[in-house]
Protein backbone atom coordinates (compact mmCIF):
# COMPACT_ATOMS: atom_id res chain seq x y z
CA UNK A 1 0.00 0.00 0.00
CA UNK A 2 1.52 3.56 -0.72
CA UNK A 3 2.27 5.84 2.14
CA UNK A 4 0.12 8.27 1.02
CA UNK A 5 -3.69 8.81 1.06
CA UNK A 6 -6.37 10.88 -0.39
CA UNK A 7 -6.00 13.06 2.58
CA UNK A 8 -2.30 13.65 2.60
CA UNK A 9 -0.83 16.68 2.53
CA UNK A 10 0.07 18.03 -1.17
CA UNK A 11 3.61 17.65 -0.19
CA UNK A 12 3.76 14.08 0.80
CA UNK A 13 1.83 13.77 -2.45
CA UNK A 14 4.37 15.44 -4.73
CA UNK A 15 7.38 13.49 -2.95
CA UNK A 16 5.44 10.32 -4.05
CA UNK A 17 8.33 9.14 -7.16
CA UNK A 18 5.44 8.19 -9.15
CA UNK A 19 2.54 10.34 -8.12
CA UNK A 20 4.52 13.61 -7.73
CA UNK A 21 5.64 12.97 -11.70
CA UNK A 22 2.05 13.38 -12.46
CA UNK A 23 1.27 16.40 -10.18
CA UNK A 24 4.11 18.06 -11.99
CA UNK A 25 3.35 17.31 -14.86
CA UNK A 26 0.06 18.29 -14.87
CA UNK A 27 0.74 21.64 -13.63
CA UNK A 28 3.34 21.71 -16.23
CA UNK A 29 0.79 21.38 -18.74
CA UNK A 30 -1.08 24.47 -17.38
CA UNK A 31 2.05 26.53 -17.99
CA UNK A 32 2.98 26.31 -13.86
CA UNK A 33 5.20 24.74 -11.74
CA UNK A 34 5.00 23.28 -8.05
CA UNK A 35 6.32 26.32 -6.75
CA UNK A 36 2.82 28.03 -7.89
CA UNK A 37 1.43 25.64 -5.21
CA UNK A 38 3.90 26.48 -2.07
CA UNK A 39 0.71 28.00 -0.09
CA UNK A 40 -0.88 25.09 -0.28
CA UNK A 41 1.37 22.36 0.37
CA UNK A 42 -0.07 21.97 3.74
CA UNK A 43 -3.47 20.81 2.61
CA UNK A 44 -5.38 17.99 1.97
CA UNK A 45 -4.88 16.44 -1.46
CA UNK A 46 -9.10 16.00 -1.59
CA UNK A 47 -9.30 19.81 -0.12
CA UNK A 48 -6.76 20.69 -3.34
CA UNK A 49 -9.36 19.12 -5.88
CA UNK A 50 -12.63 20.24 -4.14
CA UNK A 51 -11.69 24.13 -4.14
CA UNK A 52 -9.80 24.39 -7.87
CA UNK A 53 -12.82 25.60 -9.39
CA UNK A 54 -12.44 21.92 -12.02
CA UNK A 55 -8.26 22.44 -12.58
CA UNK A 56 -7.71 19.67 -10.95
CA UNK A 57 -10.79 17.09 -11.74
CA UNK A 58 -12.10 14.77 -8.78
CA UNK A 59 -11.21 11.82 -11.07
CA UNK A 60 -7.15 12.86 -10.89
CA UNK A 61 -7.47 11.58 -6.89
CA UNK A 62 -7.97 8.04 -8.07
CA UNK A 63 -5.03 8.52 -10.70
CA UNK A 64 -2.94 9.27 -7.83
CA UNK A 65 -3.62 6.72 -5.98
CA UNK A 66 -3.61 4.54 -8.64
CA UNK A 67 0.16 5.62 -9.63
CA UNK A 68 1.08 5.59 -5.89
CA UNK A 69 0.05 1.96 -5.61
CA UNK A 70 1.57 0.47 -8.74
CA UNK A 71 4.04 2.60 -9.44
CA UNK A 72 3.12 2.70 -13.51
CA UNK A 73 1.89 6.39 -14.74
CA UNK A 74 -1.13 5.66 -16.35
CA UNK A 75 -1.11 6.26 -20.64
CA UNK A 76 -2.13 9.87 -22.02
CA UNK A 77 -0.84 11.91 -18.86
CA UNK A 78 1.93 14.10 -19.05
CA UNK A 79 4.40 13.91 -16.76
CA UNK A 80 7.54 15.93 -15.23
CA UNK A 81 10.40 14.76 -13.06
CA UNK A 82 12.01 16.83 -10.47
CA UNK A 83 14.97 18.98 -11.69
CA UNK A 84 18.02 17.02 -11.76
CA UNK A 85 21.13 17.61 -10.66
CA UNK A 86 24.39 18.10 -12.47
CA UNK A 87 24.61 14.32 -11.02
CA UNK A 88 21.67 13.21 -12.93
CA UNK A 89 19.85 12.78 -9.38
CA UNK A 90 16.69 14.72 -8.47
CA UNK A 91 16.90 17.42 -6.08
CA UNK A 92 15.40 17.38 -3.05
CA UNK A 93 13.45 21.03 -1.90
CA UNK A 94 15.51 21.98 0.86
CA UNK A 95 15.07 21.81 4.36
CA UNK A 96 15.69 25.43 6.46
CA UNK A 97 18.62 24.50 8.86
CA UNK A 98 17.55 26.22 12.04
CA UNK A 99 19.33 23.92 14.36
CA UNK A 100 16.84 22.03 15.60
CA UNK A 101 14.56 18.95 14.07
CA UNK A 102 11.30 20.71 12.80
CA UNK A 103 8.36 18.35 12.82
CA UNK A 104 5.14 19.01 11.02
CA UNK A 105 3.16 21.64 12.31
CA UNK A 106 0.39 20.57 15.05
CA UNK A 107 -3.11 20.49 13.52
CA UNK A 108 -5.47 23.02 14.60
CA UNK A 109 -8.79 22.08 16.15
CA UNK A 110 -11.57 24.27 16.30
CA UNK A 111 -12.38 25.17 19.99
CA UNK A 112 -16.11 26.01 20.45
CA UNK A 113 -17.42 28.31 23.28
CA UNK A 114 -20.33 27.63 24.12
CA UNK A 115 -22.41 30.67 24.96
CA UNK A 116 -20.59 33.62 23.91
CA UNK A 117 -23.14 35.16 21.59
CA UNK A 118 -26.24 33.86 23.63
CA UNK A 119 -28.26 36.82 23.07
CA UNK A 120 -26.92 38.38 20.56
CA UNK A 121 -28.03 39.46 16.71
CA UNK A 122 -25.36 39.18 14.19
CA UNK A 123 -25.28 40.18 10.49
CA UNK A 124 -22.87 38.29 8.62
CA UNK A 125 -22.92 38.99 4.86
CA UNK A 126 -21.65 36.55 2.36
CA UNK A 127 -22.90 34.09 4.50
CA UNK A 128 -23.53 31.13 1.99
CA UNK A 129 -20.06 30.13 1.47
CA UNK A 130 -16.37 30.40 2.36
CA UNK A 131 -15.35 32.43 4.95
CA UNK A 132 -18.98 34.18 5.83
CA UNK A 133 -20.39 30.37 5.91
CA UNK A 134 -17.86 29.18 8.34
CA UNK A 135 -18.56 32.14 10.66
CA UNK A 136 -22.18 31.98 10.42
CA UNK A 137 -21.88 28.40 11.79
CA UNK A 138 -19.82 29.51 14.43
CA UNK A 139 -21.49 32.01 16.21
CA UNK A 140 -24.99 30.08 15.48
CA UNK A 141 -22.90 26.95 17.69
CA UNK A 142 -21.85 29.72 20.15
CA UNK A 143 -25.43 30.42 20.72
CA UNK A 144 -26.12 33.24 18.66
CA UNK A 145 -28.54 34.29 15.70
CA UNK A 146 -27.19 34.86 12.93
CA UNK A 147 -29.37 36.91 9.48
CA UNK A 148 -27.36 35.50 6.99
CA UNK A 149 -27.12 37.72 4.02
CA UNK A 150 -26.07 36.59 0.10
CA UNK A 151 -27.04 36.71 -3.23
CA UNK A 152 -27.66 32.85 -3.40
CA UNK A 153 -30.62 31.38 -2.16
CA UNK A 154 -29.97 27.92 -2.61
CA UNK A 155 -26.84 28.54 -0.45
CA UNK A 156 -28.90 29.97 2.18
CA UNK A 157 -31.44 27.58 2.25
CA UNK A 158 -28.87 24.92 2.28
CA UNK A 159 -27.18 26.67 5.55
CA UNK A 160 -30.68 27.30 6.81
CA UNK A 161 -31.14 23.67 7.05
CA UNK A 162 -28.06 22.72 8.58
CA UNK A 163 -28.39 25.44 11.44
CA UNK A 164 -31.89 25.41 11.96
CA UNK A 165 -33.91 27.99 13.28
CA UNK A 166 -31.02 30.79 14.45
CA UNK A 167 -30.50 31.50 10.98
CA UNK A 168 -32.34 33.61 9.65
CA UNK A 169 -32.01 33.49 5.57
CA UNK A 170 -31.55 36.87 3.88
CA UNK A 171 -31.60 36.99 -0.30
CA UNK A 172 -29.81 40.24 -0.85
CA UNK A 173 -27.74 42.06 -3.19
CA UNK A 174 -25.66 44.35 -0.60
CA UNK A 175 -24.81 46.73 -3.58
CA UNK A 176 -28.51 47.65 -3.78
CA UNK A 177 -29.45 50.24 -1.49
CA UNK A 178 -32.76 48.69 -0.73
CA UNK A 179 -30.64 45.83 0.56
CA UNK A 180 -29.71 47.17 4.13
CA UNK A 181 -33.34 48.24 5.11
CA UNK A 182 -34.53 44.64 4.18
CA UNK A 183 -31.62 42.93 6.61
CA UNK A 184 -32.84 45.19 9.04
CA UNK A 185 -36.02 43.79 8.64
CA UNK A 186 -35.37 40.98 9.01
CA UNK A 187 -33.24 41.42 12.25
CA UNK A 188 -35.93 42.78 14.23
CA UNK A 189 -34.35 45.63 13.83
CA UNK A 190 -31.29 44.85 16.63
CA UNK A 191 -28.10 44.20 15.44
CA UNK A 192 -25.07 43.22 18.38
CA UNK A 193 -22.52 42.70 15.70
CA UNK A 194 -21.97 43.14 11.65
CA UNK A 195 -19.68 41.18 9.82
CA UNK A 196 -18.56 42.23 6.23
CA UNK A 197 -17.56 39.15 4.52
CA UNK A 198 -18.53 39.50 0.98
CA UNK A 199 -16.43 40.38 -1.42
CA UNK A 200 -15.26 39.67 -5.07
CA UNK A 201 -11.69 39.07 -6.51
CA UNK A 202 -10.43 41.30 -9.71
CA UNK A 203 -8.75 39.41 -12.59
CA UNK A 204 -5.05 40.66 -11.25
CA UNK A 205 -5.46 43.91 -13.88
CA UNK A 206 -2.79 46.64 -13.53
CA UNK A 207 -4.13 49.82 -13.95
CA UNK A 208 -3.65 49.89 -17.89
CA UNK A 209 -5.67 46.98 -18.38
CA UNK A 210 -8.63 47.29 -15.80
CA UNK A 211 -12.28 48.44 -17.31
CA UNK A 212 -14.95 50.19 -16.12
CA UNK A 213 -17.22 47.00 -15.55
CA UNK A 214 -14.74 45.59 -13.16
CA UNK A 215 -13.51 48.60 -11.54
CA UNK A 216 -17.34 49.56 -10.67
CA UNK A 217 -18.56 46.25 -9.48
CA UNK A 218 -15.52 45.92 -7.36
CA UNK A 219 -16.34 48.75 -5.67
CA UNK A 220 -19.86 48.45 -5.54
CA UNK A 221 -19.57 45.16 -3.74
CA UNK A 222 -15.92 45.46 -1.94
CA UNK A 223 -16.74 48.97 -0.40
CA UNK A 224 -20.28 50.49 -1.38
CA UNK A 225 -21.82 47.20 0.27
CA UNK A 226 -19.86 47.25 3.39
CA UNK A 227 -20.73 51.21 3.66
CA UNK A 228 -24.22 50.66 4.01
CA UNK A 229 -24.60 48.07 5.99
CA UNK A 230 -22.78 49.79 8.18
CA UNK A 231 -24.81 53.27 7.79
CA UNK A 232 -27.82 50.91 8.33
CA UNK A 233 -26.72 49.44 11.69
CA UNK A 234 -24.72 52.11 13.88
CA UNK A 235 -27.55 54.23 15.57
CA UNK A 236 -29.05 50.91 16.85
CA UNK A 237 -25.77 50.30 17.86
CA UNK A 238 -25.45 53.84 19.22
CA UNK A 239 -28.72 53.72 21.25
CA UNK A 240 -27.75 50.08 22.76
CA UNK A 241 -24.52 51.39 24.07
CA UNK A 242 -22.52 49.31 22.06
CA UNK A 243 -21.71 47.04 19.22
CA UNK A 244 -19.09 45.13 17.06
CA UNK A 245 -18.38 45.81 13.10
CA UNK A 246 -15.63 43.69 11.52
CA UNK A 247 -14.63 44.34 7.90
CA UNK A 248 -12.97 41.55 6.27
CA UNK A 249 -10.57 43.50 4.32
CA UNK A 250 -7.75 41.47 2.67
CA UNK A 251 -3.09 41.02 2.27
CA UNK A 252 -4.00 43.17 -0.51
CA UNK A 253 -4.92 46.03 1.82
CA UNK A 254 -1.30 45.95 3.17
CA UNK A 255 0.32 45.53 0.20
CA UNK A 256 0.29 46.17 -3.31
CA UNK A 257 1.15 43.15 -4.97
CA UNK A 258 -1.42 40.64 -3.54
CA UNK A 259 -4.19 41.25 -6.83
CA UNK A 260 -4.97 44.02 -9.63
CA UNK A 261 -5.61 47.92 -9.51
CA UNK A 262 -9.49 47.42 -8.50
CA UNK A 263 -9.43 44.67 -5.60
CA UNK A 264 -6.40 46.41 -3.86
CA UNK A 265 -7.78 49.63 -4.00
CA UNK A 266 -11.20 48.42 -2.86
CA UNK A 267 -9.58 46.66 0.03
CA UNK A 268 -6.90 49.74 0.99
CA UNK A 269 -10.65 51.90 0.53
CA UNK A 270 -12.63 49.24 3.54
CA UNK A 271 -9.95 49.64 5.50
CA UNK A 272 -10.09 53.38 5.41
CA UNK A 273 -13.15 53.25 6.29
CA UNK A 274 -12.58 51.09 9.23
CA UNK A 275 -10.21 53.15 10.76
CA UNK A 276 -12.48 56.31 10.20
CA UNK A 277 -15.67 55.11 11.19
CA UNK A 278 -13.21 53.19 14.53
CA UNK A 279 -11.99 57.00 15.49
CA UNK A 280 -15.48 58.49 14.91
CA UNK A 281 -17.51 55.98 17.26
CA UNK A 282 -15.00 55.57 19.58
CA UNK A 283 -16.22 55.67 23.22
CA UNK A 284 -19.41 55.13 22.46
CA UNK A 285 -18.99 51.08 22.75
CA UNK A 286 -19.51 50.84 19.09
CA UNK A 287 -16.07 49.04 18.13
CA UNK A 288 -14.89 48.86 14.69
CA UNK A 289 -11.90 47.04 13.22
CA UNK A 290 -11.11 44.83 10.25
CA UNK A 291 -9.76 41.29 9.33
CA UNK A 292 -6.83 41.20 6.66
CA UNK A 293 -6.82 37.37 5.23
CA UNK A 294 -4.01 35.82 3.50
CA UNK A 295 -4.45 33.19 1.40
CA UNK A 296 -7.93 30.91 2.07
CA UNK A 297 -9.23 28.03 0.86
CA UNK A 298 -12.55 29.10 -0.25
CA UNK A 299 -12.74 28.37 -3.57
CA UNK A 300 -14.08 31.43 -4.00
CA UNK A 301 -14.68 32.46 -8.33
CA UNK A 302 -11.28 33.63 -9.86
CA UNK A 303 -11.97 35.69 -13.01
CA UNK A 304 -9.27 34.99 -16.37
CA UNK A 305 -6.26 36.78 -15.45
CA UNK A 306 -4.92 39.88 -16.93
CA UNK A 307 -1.77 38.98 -18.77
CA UNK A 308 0.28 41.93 -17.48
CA UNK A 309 -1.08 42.35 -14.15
CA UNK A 310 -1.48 38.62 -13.38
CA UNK A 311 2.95 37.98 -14.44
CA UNK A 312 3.96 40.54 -11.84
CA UNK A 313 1.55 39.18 -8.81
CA UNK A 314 2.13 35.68 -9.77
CA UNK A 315 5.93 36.34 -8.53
CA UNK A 316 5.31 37.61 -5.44
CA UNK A 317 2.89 34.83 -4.40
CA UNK A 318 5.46 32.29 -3.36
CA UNK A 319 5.94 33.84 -0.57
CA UNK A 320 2.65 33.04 0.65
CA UNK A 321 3.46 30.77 3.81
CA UNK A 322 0.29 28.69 3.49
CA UNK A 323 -3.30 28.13 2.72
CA UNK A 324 -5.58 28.98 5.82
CA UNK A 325 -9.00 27.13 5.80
CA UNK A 326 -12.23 29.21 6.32
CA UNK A 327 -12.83 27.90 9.74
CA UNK A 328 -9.24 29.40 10.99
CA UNK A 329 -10.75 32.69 9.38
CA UNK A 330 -14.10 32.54 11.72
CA UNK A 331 -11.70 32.23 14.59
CA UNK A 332 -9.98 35.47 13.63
CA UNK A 333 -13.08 36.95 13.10
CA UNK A 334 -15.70 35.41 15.79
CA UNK A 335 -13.04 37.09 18.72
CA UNK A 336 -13.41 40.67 17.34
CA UNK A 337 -17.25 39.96 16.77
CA UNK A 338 -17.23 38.69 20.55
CA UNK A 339 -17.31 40.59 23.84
CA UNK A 340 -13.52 39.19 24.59
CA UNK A 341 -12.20 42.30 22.07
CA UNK A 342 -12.73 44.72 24.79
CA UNK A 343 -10.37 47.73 24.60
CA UNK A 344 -9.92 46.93 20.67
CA UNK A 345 -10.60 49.48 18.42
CA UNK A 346 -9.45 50.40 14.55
CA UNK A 347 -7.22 47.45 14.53
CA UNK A 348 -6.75 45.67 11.16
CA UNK A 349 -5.82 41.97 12.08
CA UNK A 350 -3.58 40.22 9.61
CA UNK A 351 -4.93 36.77 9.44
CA UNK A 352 -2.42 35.18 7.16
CA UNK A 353 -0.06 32.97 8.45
CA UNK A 354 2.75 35.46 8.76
CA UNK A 355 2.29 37.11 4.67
CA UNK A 356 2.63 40.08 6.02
CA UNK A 357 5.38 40.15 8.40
CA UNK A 358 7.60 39.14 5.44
């Protein structure tokens, strides 16, 4: 039997002899190389296949394992070897020499408090997927009630049935100012806490190549969204005494070589807003701050990218450290949400692994 398993790590997978050949071979034939997959090394082979939007089909799993097991590539798939050495023998990715044995890093395991959002009304838009679905179900399994907000309705109703009753289902396009009044609505009109999680990528555009269709719907859903939901729920937040906003911003806000012209602006533009609206309400126990994710495994839509715009990101993205689940996110998120974030005001909270710190 081979040593490695549908729910391997990528790496184990790619130092497979037989198995990695294929991997590499495959990405070869998509004009990339492993190195293009260093974030995500970490995860699941099955997690790699379920969020590559169809790059890498469910049927290459069984391949795999197939090619792990016998050791024969199968006919009709390319394959690449790793680069050998002026010896002729492959060479191994090397190992940092820190003086000490590193062992593989200890899985995390989400850590559920029970309680700490009994009582409390929380907005969370984006809510049918990725990062806003994972946070939904936390604070629902904390013992809070969550109006979920997104433009899918099957996704809602899908999260509606797994969390029952403290989810209350909201069909919404945020960038339609009609939008805010109806989650309102449907809150009872008391909000505790707002969490901004929707959002849309660019197509990695510099600012030569970037039209008006995707600049303005950026915008419209990155920032005009966020605005005014937030518009909507500070005076009940005011009157109450108190209440948390988090803005899920992005690496790109930090930085401007994490996506194109329109996301990073949109993102550096949220957190702007953060910060203002943190200074403006501060005192009044309406606390404002934002979340800045690296890279996630959401699987979230990635639009054709923009030939320029796409060659100069692509470099700096192997310095990504790792792939963070959406779960990890909610963590991030679900403390500044929670009462625990006392004293914690206009922070923006890089959530990504270290990105940023490089």
């Amino acid at each position: 039997m081979p040593n490695v398993t549908p729910a391997s790590p990528l790496r184990d997978w790619l130092a497979e002899p037989t198995a990695g050949q294929v991997l590499r071979g495959l990405l070869a034939s998509q004009g990339q190389s492993e190195e293009a997959l260093a974030p995500a090394l970490g995860l699941p082979l099955e997690q790699l296949v379920k969020m590559s939007g169809g790059k890498f089909p469910p049927e290459l799993v069984d391949v795999l394992v197939t090619a792990a097991e016998t050791g024969q590539i199968p006919d009709g798939l390319p394959t690449a070897a790793p680069a050998p050495s002026p010896t002729g023998a492959a060479v191994p990715a090397p190992e940092p020499d820190l003086g000490v044995e590193i062992g593989a890093p200890e899985p995390w395991t989400e850590q559920v408090t029970p309680g700490r959002f009994g009582g409390r009304s929380v907005v969370v838009t984006g809510a049918a997927s990725g990062i806003g679905k994972a946070v939904a179900s936390r604070i629902v399994r904390e013992g809070g009630r969550v109006i979920a907000v997104d433009i899918s309705a099957d996704g809602l109703a899908a999260l509606a049935a797994d969390l029952g009753d403290e989810l209350v289902p909201v069909t919404a396009d945020i960038t339609a100012p009609a939008s805010a009044d109806a989650v309102l609505a449907a809150a009872g009109g008391r909000v505790d806490a707002l969490a901004n999680v929707a959002g849309v990528m660019d197509d990695d555009a510099a600012v030569h190549e970037v039209d008006d269709t995707t600049w303005e719907r950026v915008m419209r859903i990155n920032v005009d969204g966020p605005m005014r939901l937030m518009r909507a729920v500070v005076p009940g937040m005011l009157a109450a005494g108190g209440g948390r906003i988090v803005n899920v911003v992005s690496e790109a806000a930090l930085r401007g070589s994490a996506a194109g012209a329109a996301y990073t602006t949109s993102k550096h533009a949220l957190v702007g807003l953060t910060m203002s609206s943190a200074y403006q309400y501060a005192g009044t126990g309406v606390q404002i701050n934002a979340v800045a994710p690296g890279a996630v495994a959401t699987g979230i839509p990635m639009p054709a990218a923009a030939p320029y715009g796409s060659s100069r990101t692509a470099k700096m993205r192997v310095a990504i450290p790792r792939l963070a689940m959406a779960d990890e996110l909610a963590a991030s998120i679900t403390f500044l949400l929670s009462r625990d974030a006392v004293n914690i005001n206009g922070a923006i909270l890089p959530s990504d692994g270290g990105w940023s710190a490089a």
